[in-house]
PDB file of N, CA and C in Angstrom:
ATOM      1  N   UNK A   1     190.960 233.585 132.918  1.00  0.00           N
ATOM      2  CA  UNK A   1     190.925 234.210 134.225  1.00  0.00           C
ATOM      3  C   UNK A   1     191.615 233.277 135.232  1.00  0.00           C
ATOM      4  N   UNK A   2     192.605 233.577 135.698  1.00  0.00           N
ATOM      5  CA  UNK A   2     193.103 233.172 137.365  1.00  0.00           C
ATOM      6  C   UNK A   2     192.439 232.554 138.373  1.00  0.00           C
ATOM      7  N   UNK A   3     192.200 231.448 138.693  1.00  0.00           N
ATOM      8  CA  UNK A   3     191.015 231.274 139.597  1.00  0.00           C
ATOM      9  C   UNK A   3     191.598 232.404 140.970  1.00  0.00           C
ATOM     10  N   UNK A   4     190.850 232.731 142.014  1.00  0.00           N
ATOM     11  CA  UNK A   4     191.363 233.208 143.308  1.00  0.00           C
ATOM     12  C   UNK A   4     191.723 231.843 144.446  1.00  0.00           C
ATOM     13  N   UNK A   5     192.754 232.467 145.108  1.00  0.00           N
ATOM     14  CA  UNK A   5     192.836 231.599 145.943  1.00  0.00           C
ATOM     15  C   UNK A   5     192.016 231.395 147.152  1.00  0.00           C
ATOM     16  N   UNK A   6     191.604 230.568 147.775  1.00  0.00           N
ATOM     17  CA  UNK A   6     190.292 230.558 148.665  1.00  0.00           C
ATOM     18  C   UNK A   6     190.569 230.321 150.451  1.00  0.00           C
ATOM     19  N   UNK A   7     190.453 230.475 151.543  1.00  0.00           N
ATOM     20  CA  UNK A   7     190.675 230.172 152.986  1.00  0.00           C
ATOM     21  C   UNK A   7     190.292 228.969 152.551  1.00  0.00           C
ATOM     22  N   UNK A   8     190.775 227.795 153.704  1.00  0.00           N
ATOM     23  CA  UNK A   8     190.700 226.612 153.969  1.00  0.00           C
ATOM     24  C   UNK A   8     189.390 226.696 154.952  1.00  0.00           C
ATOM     25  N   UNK A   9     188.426 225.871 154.477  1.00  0.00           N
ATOM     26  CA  UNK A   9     187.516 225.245 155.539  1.00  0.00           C
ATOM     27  C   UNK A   9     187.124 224.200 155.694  1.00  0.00           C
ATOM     28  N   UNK A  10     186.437 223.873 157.364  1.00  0.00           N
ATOM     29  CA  UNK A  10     186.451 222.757 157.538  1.00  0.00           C
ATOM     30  C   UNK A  10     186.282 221.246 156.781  1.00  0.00           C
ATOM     31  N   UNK A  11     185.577 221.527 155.579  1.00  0.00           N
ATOM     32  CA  UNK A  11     185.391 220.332 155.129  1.00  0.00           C
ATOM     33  C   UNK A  11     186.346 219.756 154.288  1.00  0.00           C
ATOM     34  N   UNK A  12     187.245 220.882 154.085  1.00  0.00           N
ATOM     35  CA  UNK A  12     188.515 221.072 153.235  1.00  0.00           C
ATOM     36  C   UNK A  12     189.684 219.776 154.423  1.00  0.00           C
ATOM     37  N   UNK A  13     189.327 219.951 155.195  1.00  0.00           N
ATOM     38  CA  UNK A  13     190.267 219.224 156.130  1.00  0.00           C
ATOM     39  C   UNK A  13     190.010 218.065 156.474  1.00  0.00           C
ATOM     40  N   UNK A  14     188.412 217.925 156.765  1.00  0.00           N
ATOM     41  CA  UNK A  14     187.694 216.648 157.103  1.00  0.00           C
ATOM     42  C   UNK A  14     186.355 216.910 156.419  1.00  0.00           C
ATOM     43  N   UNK A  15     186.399 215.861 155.683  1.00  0.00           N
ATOM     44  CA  UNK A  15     184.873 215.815 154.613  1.00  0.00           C
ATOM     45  C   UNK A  15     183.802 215.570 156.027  1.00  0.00           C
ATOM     46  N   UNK A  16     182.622 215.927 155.661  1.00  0.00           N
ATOM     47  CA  UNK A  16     181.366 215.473 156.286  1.00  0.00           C
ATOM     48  C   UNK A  16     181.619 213.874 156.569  1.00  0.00           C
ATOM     49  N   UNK A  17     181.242 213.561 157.656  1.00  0.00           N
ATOM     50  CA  UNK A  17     181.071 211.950 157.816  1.00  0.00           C
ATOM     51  C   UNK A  17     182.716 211.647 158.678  1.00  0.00           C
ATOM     52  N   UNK A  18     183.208 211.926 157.984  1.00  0.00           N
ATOM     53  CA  UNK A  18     185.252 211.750 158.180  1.00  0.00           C
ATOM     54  C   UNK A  18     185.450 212.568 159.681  1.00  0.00           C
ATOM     55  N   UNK A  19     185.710 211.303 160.482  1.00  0.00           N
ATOM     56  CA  UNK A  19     186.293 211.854 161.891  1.00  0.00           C
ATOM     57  C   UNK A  19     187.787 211.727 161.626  1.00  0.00           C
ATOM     58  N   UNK A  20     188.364 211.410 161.045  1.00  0.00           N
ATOM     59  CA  UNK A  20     190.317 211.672 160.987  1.00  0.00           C
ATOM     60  C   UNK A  20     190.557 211.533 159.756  1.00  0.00           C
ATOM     61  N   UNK A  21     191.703 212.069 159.804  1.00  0.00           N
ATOM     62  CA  UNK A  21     192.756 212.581 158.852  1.00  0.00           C
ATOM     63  C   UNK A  21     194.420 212.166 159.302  1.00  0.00           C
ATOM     64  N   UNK A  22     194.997 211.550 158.018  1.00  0.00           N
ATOM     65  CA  UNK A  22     196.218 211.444 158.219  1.00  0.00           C
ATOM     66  C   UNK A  22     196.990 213.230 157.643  1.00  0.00           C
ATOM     67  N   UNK A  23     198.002 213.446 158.750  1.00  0.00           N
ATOM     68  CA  UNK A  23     198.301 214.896 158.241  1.00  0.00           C
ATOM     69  C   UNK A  23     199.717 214.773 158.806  1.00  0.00           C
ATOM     70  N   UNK A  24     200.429 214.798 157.308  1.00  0.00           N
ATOM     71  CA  UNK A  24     202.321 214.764 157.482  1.00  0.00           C
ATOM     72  C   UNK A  24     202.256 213.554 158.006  1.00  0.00           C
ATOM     73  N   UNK A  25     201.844 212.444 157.828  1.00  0.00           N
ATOM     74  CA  UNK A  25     202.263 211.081 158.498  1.00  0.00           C
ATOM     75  C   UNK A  25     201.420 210.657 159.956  1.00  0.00           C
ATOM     76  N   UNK A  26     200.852 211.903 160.604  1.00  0.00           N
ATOM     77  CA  UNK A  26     200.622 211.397 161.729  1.00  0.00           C
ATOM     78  C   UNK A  26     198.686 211.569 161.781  1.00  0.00           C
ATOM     79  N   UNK A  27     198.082 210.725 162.111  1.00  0.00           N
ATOM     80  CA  UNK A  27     196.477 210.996 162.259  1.00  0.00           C
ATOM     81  C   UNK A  27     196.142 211.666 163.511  1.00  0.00           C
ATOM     82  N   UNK A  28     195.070 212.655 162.993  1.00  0.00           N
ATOM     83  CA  UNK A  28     194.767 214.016 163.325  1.00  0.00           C
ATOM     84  C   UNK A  28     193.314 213.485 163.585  1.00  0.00           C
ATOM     85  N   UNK A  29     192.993 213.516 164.821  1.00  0.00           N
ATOM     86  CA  UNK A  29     191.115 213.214 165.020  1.00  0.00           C
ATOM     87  C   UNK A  29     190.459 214.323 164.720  1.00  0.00           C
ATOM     88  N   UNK A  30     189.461 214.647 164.415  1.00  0.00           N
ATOM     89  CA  UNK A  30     188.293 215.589 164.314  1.00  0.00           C
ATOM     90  C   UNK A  30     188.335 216.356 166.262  1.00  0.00           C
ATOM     91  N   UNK A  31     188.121 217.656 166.147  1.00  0.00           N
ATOM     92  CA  UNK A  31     187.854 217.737 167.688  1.00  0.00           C
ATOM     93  C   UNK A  31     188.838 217.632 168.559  1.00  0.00           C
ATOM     94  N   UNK A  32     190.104 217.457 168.121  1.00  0.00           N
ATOM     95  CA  UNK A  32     191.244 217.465 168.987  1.00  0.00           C
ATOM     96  C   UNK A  32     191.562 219.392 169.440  1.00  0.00           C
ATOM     97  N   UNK A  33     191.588 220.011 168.418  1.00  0.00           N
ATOM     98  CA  UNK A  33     191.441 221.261 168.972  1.00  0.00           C
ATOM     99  C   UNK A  33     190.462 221.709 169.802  1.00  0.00           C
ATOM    100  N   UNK A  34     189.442 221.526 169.431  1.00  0.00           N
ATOM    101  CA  UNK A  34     187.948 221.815 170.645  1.00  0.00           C
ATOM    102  C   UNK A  34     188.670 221.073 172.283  1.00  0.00           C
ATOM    103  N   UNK A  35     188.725 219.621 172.130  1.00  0.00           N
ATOM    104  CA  UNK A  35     189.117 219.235 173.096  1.00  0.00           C
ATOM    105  C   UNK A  35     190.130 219.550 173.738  1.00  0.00           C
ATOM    106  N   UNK A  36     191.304 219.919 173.243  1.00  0.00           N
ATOM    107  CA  UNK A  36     192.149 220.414 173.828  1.00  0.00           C
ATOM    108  C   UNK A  36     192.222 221.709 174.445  1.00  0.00           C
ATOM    109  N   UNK A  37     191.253 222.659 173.573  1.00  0.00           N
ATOM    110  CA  UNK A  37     191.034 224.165 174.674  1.00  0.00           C
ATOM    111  C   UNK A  37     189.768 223.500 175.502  1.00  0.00           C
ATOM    112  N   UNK A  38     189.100 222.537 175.406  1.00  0.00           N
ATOM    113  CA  UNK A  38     188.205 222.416 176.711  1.00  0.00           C
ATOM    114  C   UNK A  38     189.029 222.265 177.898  1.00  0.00           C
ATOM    115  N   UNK A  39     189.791 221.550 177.386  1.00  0.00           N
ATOM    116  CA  UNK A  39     190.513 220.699 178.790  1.00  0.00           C
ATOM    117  C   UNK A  39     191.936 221.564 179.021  1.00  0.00           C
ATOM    118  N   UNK A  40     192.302 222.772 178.355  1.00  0.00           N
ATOM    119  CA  UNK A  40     192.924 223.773 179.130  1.00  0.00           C
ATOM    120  C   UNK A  40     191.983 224.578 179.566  1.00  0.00           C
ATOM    121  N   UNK A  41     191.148 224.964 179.205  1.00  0.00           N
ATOM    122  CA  UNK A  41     190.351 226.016 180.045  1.00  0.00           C
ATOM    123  C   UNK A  41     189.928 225.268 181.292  1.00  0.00           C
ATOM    124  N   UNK A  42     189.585 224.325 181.640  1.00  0.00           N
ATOM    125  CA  UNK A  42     189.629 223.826 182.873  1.00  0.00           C
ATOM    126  C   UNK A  42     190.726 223.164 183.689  1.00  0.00           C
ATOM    127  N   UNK A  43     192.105 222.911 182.967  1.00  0.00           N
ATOM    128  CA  UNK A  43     193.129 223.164 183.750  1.00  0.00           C
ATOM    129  C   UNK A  43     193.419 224.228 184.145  1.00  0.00           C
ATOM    130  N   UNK A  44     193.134 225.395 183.783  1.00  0.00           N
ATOM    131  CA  UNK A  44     193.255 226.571 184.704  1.00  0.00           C
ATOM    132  C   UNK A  44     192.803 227.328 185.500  1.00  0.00           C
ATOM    133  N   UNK A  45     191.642 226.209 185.860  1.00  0.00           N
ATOM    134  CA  UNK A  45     190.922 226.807 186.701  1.00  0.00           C
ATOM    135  C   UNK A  45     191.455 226.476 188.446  1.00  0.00           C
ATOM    136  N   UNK A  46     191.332 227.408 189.081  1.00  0.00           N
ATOM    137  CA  UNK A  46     192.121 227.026 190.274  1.00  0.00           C
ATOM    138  C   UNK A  46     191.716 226.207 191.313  1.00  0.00           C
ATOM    139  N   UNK A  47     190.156 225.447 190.950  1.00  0.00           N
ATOM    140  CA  UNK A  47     189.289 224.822 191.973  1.00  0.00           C
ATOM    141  C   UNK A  47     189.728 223.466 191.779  1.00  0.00           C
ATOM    142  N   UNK A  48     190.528 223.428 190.649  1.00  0.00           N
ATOM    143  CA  UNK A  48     190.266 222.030 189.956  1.00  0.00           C
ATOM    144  C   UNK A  48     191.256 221.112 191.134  1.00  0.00           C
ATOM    145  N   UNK A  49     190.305 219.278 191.442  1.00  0.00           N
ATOM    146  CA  UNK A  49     190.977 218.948 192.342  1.00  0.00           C
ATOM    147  C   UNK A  49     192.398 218.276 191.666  1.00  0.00           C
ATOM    148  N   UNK A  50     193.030 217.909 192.480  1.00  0.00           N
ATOM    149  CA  UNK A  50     194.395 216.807 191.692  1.00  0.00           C
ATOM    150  C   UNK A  50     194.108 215.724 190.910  1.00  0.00           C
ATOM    151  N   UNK A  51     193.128 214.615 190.809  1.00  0.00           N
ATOM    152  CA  UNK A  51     192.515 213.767 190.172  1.00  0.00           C
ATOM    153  C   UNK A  51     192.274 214.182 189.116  1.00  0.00           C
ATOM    154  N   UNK A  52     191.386 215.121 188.882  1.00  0.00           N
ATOM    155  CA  UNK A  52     191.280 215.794 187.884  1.00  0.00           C
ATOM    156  C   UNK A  52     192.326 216.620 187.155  1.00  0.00           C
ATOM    157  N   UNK A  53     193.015 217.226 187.424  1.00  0.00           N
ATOM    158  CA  UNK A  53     194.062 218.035 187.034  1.00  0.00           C
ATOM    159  C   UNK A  53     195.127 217.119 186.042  1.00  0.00           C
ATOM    160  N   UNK A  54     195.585 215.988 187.004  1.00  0.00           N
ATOM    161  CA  UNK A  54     196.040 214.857 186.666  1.00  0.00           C
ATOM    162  C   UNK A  54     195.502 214.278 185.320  1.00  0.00           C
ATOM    163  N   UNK A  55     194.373 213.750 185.090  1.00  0.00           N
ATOM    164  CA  UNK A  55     193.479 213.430 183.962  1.00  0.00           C
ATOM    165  C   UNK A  55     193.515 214.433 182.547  1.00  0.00           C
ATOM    166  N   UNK A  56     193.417 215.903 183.154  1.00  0.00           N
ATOM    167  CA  UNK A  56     193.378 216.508 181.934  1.00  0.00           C
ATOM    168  C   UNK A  56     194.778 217.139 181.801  1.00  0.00           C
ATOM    169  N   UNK A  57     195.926 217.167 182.212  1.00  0.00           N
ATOM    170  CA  UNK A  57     197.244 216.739 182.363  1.00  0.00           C
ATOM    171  C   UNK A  57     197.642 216.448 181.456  1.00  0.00           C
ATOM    172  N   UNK A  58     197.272 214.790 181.073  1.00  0.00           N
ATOM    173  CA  UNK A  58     197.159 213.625 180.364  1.00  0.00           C
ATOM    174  C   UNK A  58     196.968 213.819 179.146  1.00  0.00           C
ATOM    175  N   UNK A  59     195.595 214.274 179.177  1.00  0.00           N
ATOM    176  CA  UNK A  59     194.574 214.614 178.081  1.00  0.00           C
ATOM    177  C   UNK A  59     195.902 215.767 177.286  1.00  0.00           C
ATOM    178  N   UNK A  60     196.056 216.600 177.586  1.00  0.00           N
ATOM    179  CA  UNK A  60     196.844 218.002 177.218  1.00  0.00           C
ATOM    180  C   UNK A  60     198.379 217.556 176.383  1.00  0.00           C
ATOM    181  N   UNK A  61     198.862 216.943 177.677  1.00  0.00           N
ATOM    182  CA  UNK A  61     200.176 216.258 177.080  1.00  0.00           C
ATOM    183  C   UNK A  61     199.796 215.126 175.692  1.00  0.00           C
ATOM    184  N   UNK A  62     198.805 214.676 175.515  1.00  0.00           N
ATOM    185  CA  UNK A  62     198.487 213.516 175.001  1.00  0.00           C
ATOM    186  C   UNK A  62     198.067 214.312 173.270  1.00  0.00           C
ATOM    187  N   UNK A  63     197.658 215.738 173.441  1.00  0.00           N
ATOM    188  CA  UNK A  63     197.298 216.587 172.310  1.00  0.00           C
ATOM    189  C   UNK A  63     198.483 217.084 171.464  1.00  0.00           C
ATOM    190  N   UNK A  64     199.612 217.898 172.426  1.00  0.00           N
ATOM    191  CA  UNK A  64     200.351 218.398 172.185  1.00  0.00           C
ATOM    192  C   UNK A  64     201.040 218.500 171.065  1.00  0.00           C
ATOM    193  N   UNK A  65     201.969 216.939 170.788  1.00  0.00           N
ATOM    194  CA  UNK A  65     202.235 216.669 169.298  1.00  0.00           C
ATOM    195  C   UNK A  65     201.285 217.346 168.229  1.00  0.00           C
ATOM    196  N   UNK A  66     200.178 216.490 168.011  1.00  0.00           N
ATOM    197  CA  UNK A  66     199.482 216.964 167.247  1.00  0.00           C
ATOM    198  C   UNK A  66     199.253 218.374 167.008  1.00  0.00           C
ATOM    199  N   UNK A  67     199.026 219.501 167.649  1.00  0.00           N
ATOM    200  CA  UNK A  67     198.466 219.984 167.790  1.00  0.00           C
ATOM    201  C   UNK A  67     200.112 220.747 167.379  1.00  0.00           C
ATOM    202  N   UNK A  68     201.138 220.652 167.633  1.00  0.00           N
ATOM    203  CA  UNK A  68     202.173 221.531 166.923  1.00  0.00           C
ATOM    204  C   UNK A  68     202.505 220.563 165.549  1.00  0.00           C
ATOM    205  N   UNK A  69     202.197 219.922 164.943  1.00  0.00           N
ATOM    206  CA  UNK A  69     202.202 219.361 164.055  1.00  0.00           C
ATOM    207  C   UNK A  69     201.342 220.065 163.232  1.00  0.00           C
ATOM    208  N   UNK A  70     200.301 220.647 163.940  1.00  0.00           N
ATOM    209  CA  UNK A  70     199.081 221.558 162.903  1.00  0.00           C
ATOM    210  C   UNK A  70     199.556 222.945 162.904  1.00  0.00           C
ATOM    211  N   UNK A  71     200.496 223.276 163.914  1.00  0.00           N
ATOM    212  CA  UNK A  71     200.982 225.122 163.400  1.00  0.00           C
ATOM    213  C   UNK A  71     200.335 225.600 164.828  1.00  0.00           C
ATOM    214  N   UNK A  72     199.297 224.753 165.214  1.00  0.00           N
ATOM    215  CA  UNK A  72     198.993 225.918 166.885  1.00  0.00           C
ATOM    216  C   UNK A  72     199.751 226.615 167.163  1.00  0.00           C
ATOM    217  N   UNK A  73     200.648 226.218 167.798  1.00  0.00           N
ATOM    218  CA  UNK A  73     201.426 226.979 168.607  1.00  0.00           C
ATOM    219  C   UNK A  73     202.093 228.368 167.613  1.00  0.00           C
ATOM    220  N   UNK A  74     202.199 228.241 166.665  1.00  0.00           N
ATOM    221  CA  UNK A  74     202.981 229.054 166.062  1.00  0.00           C
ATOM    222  C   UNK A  74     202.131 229.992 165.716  1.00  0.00           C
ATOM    223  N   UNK A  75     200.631 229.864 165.813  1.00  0.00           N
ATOM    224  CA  UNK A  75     199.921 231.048 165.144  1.00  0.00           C
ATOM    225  C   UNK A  75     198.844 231.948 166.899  1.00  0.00           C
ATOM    226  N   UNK A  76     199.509 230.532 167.750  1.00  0.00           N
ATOM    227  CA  UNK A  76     198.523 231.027 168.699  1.00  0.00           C
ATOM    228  C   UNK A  76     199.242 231.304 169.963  1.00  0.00           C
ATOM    229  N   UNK A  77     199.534 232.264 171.111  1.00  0.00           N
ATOM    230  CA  UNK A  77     200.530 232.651 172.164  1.00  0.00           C
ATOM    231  C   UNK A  77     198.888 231.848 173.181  1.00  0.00           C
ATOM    232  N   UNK A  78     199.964 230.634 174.188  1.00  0.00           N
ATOM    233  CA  UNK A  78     198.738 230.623 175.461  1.00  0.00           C
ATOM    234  C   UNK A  78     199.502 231.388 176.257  1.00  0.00           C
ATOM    235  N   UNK A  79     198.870 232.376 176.851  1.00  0.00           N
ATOM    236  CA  UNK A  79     198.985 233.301 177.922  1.00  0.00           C
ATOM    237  C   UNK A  79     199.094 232.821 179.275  1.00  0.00           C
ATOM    238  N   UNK A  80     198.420 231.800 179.689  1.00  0.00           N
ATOM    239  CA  UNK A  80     198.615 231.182 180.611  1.00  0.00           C
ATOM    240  C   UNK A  80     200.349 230.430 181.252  1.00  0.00           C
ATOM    241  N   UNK A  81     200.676 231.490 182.250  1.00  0.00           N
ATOM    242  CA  UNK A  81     202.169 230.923 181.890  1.00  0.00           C
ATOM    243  C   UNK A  81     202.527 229.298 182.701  1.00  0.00           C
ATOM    244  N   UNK A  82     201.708 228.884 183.758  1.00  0.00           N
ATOM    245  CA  UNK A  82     201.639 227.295 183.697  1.00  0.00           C
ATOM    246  C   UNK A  82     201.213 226.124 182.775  1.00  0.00           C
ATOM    247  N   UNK A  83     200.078 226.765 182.074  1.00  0.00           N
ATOM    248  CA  UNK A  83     199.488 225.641 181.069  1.00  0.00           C
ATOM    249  C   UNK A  83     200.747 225.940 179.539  1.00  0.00           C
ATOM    250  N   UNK A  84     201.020 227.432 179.836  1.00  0.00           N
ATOM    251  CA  UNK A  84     202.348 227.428 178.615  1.00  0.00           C
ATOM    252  C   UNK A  84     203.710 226.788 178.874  1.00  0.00           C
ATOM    253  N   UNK A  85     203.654 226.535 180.271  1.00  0.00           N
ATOM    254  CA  UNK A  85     205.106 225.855 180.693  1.00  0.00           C
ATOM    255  C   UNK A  85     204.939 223.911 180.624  1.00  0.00           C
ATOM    256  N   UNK A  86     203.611 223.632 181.432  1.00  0.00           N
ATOM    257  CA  UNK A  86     203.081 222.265 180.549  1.00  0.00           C
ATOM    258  C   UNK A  86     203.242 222.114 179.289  1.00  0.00           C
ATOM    259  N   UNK A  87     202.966 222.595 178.092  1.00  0.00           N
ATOM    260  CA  UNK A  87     202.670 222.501 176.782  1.00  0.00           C
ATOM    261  C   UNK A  87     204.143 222.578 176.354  1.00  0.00           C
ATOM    262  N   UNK A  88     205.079 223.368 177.108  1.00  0.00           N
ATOM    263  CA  UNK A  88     206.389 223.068 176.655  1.00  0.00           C
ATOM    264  C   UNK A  88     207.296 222.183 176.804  1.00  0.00           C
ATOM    265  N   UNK A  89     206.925 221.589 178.149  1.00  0.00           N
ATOM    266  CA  UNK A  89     207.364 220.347 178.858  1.00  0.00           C
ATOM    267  C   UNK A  89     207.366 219.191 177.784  1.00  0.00           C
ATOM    268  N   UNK A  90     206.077 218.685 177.334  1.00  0.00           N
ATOM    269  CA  UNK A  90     205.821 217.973 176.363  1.00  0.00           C
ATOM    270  C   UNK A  90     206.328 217.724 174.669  1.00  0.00           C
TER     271      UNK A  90
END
């Protein structure tokens, strides 16, 4: 019999215990995706002051690589057309 082929899950990526992963050469933290939609969903918020904005800015630009290194972008459209024009900048 054929085994079936199976979805990838999390532990498939990062064992229990294991906060990073080297992936294609470059290390991948645990939580970089979580963190990175935290800290766009509150870059788009319109209250947010400049200090802050600035900081998670940072934070965003600082994800980016990674985070098209994992296929994001290619499987996911941000709608947001400033935080999509940031993310392209980078």
């Amino acid at each position: 019999m054929i085994d079936q082929p199976r979805p990838w899950r999390p532990e498939d990526v990062l064992a229990d215990g294991v906060d990073h992963a080297e992936i294609d050469g470059a290390p991948v933290r645990k939580g970089t995706i979580a963190a990175f939609l935290r800290n766009a969903r509150r870059w788009a918020e319109p209250d947010v002051a400049p200090p802050e904005r600035a900081l998670l800015t940072g934070a965003i630009a600082e994800a980016v690589p990674v985070l098209r290194l994992l296929g994001l972008f290619e499987v996911l459209e941000v709608r947001d057309p400033a935080l999509r024009a940031l993310i392209d900048a980078c």
